[in-house]
Protein backbone atom coordinates (compact mmCIF):
# COMPACT_ATOMS: atom_id res chain seq x y z
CA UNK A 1 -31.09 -26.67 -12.83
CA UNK A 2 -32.35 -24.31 -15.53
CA UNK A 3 -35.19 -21.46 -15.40
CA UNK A 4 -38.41 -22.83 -13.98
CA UNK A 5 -41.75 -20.63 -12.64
CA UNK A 6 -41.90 -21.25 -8.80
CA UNK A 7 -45.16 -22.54 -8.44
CA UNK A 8 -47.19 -23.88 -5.18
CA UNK A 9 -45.40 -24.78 -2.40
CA UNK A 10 -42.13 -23.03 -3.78
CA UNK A 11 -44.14 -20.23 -4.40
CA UNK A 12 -45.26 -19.61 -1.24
CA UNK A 13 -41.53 -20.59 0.13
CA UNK A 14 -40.18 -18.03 -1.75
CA UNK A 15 -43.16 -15.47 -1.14
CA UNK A 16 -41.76 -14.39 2.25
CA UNK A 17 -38.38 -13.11 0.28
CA UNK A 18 -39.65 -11.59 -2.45
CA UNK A 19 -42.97 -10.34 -1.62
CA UNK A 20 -41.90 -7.77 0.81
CA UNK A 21 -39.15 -5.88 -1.89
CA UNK A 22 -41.95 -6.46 -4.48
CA UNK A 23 -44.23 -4.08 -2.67
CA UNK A 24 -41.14 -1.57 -1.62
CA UNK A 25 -40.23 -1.28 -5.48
CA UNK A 26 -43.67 -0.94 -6.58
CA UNK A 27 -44.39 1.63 -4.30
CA UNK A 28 -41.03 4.11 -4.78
CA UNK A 29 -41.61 3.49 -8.42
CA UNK A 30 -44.89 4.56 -8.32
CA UNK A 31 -43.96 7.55 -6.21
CA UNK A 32 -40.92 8.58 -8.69
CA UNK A 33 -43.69 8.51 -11.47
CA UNK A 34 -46.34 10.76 -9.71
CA UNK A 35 -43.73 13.10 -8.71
CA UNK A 36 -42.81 13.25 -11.97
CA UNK A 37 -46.08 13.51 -13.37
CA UNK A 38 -46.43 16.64 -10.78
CA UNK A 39 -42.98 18.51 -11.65
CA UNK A 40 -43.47 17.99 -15.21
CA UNK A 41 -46.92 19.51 -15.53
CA UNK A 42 -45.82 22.81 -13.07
CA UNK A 43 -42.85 23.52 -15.10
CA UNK A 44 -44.63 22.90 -17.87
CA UNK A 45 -40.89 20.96 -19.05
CA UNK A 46 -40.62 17.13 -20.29
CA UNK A 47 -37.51 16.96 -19.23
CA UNK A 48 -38.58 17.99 -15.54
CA UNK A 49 -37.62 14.70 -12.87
CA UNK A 50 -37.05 14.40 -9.54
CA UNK A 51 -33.56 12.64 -10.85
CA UNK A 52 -32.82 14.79 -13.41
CA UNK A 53 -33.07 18.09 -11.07
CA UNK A 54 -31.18 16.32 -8.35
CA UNK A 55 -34.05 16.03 -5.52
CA UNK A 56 -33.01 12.69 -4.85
CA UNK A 57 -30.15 13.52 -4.16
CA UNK A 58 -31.29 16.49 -2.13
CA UNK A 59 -33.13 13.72 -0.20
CA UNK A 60 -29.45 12.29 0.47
CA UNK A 61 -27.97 16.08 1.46
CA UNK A 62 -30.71 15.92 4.52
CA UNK A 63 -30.08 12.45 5.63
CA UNK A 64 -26.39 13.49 5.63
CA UNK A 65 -27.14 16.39 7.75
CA UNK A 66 -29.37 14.32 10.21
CA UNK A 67 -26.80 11.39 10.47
CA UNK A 68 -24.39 14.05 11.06
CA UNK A 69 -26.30 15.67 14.07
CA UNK A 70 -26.75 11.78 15.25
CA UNK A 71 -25.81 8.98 14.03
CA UNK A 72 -28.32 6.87 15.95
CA UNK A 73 -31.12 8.61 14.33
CA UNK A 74 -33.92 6.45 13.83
CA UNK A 75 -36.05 6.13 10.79
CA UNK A 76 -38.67 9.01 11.32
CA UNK A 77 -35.60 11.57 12.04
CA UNK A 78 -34.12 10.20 8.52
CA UNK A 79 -37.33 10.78 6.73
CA UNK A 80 -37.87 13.71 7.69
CA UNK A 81 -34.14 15.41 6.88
CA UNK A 82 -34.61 13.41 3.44
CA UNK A 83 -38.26 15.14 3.14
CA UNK A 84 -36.27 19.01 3.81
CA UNK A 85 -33.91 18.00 1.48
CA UNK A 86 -35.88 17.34 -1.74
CA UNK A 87 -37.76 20.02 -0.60
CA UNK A 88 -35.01 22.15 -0.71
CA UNK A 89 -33.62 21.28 -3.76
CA UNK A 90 -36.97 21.37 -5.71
CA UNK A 91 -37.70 24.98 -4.17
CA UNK A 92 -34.18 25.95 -5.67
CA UNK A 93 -34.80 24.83 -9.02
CA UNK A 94 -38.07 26.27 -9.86
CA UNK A 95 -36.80 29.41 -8.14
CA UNK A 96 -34.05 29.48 -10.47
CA UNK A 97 -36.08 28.00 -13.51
CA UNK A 98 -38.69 30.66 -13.10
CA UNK A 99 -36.37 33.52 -14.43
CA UNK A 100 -36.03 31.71 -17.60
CA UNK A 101 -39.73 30.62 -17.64
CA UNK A 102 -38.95 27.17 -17.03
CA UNK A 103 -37.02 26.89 -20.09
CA UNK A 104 -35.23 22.82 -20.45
CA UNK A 105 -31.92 24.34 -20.79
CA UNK A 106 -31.77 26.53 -17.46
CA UNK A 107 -33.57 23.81 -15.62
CA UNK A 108 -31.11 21.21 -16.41
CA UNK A 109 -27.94 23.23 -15.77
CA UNK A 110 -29.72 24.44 -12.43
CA UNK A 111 -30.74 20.29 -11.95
CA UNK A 112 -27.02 19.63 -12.61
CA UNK A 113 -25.31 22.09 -10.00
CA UNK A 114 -27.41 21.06 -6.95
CA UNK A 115 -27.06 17.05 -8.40
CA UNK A 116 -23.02 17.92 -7.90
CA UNK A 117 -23.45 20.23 -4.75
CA UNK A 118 -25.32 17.21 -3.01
CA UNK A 119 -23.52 14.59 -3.99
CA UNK A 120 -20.12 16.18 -2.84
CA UNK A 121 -21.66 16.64 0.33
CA UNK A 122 -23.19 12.90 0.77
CA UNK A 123 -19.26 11.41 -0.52
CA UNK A 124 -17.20 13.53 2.01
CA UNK A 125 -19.25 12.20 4.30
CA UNK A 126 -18.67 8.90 2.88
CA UNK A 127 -15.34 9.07 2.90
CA UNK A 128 -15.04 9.76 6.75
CA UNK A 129 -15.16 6.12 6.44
CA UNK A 130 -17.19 6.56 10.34
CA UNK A 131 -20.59 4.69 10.83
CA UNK A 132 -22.30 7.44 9.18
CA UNK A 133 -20.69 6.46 5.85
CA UNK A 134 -22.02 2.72 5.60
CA UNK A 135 -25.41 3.78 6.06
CA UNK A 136 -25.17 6.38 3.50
CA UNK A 137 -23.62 3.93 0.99
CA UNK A 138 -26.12 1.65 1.68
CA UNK A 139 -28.23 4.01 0.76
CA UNK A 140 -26.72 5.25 -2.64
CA UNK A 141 -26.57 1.37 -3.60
CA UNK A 142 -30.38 1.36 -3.59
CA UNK A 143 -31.20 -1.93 -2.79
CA UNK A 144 -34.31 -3.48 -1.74
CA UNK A 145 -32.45 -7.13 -0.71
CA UNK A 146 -33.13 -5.69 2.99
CA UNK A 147 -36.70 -4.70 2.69
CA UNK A 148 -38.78 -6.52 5.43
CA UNK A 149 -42.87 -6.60 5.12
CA UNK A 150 -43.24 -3.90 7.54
CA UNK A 151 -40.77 -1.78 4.76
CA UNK A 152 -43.79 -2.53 2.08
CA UNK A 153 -46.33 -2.06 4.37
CA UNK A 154 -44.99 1.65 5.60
CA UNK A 155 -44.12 2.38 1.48
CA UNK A 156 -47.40 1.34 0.37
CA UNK A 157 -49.29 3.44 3.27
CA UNK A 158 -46.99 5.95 2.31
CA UNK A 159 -48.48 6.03 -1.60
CA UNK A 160 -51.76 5.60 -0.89
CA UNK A 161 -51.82 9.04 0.94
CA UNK A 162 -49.91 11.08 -0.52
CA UNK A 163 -51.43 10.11 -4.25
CA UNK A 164 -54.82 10.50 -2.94
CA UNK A 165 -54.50 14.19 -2.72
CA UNK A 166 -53.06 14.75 -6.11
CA UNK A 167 -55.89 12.96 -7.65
CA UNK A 168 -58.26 15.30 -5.98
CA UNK A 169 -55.77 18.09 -7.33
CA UNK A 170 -56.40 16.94 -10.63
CA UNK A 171 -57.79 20.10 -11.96
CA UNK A 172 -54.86 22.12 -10.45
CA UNK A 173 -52.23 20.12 -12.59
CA UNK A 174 -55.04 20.30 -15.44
CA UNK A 175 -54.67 24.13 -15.28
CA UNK A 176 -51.26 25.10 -14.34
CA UNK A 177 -49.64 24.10 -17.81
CA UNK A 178 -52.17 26.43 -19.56
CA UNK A 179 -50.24 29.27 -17.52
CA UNK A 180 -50.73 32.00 -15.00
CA UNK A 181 -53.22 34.11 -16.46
CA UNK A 182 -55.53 31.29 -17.67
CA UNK A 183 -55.24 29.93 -14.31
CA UNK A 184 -55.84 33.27 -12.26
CA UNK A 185 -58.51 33.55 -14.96
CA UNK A 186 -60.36 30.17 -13.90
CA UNK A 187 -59.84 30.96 -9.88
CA UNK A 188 -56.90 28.52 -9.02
CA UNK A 189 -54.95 29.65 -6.12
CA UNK A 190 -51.44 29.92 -7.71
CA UNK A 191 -49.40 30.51 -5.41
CA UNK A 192 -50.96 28.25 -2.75
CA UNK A 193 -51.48 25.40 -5.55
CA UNK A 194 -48.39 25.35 -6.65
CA UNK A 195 -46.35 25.08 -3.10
CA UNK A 196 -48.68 22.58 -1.93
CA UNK A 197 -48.09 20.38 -5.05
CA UNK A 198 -43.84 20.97 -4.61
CA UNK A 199 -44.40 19.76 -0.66
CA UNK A 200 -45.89 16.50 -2.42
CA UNK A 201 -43.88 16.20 -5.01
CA UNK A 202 -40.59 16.54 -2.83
CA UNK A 203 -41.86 14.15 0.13
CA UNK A 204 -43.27 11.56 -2.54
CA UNK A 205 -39.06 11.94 -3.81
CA UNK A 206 -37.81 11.62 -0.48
CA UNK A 207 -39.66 8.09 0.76
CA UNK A 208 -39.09 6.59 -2.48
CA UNK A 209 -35.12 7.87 -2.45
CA UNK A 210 -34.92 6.33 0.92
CA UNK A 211 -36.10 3.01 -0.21
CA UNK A 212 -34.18 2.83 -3.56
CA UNK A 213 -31.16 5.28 -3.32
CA UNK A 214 -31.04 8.69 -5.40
CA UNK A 215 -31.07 7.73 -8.86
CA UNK A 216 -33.40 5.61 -11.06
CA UNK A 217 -34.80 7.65 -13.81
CA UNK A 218 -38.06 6.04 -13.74
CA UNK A 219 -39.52 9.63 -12.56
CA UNK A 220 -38.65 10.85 -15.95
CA UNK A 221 -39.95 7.86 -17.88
CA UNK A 222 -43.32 6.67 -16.59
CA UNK A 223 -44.80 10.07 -17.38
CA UNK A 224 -43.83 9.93 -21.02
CA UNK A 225 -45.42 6.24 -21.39
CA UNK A 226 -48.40 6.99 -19.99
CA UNK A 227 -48.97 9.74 -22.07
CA UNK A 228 -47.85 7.62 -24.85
CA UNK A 229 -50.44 5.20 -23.59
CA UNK A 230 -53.16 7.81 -24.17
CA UNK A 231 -53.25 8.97 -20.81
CA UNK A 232 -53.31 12.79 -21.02
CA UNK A 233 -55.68 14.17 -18.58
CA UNK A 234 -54.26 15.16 -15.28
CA UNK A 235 -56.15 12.06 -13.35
CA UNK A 236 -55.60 9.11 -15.96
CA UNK A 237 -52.05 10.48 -16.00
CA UNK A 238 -51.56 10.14 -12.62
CA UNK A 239 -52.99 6.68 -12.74
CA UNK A 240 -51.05 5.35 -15.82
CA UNK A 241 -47.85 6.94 -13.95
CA UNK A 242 -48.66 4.73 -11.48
CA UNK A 243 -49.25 1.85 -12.71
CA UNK A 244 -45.87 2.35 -15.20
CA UNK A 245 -43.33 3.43 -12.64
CA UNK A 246 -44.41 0.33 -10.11
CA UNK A 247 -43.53 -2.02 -12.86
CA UNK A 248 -41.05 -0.46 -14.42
CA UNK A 249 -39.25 -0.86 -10.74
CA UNK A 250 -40.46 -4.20 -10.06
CA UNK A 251 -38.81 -5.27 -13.39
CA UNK A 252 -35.17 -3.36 -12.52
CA UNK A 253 -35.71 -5.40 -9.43
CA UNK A 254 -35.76 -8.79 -11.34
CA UNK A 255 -32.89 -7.97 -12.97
CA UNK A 256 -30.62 -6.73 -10.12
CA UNK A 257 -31.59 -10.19 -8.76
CA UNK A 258 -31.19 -12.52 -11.75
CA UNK A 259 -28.81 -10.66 -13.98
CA UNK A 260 -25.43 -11.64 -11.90
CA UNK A 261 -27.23 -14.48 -9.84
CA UNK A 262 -26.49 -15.41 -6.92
CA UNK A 263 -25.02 -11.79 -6.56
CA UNK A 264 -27.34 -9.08 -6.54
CA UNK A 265 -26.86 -5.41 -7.96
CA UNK A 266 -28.68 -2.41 -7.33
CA UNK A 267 -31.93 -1.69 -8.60
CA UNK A 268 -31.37 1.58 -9.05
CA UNK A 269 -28.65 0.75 -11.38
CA UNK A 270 -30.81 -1.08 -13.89
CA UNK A 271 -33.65 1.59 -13.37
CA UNK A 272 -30.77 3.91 -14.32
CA UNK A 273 -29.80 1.70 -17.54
CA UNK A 274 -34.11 2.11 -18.93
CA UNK A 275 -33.94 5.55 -18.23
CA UNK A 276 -30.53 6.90 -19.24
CA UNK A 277 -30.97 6.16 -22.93
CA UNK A 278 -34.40 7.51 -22.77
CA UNK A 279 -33.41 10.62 -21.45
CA UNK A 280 -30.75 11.12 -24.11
CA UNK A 281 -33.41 10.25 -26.90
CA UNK A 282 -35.65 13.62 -25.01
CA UNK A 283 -32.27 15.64 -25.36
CA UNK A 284 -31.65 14.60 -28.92
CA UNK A 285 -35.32 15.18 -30.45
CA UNK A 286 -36.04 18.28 -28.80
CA UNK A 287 -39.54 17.46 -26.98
CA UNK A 288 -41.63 20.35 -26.90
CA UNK A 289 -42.77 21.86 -23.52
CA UNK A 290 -46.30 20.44 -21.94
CA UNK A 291 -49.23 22.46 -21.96
């Protein structure tokens, strides 16, 4: 019958399907974007992501390590082995950034080797081809076909307070770019800052990843537009990010559903399509380090 805009009555028929995978995509694109607002401005790196330094797939690495230990682990049990995994990962890459001063160069090739380690762990798993497997490749597939309202709900909850304490951070991730002496200089707890801003960062990664698999690029992306936008200050970035990364995920969702209709792909995948391109424009013009 064509394109038409559901309207009334089919609107709120279709409401009960959509709205619920709406909110889930929102929210773990707006997650993906404040993360990567927070990694970028510690590392002081544009080309600093949760995807691009592998954290999402760290997230997988600890949900293969809890489905391992059980495979009847419920959802709080899989959260929390994703949460140790990003965290894990991220920890590892700034540790090995740091001797290099953050430079792009080390940080990718660091990003790259625990992006491989991870993902050879989650596909020998995988290829067990036991129950463990089909959850875990439901999970790489990244799609929000499956998300319920109570899946919103818990992702939008999930945001709300975990943003909230970055935006009263906001003179932290003002500072840090400026470096460690200008920020000893102004009284900022470094150390202390800085970890409690990674523990963010990696469980923001970790509830989005569970929601729309490891990769998506939109971490990397809604950053750059908002600054773009004329968002530079730490809490206008934070909210542009926001605002950016929900719709740039709510849009990849559109597509995975109308692209190949009646078949849906993964959203990730079309997330992945925006951002790849982007990321090799970064590479290729040489963006200068935040600060």
């Amino acid at each position: 019958a064509g394109w038409s805009v559901a309207g009334g009555e089919m609107l709120a028929d279709l409401a009960a399907w959509r709205a619920p995978r709406i909110g889930v995509a929102a929210a773990a694109g707006a997650m993906l974007a404040v993360a990567g607002v927070v990694i970028q401005r510690i590392t002081g790196n544009p080309l600093a992501s949760p995807e691009v330094l592998g954290v999402g797939t760290g997230a997988g690495a600890g949900l293969t390590a809890v489905l391992m230990v059980s495979a009847t682990a419920g959802l709080d049990w899989q959260l929390a082995g994703s949460v140790f995994g990003s965290l894990a990962v991220l920890i590892a890459m700034l540790t090995i950034a740091a001797r290099a001063k953050f430079g792009s160069e080390r940080l990718l090739l660091a990003g790259i080797a625990m992006s491989a380690l991870c993902s050879a762990v989650i596909t020998a798993t995988i290829a067990m081809g036991n129950s463990q497997s089909y959850v875990l490749l439901r999970w790489l597939s990244g799609s929000t076909s499956q998300a319920t309202g109570a899946d919103a709900w818990v992702a939008l909850a999930c945001l709300m307070l975990l943003t909230l304490p970055l935006f009263l951070a906001a003179r932290w991730l003002d500072i840090l770019p400026l470096g460690e002496d200008t920020a000893r200089g102004l009284g900022l707890p470094i150390a202390g800052g800085r970890l409690t801003l990674i523990v963010l960062a990696a469980i923001l990664t970790a509830l989005a990843a569970m929601f729309v698999g490891p990769l998506s690029f939109v971490g990397l992306i809604a950053p750059h537009l908002a600054r773009l936008i004329g968002f530079a200050r730490a809490r206008l970035h934070l909210a542009g990010a926001v605002l950016v990364g929900a719709l740039l995920m709510i849009v990849s969702d559109w597509l995975s559903r109308m692209v190949a209709f009646p078949y849906e792909l993964p959203v990730c995948l079309f997330a992945s399509l925006l951002g790849g391109p982007y990321l090799v424009h970064l590479l290729a013009k040489g963006v200068p380090r935040h600060g």
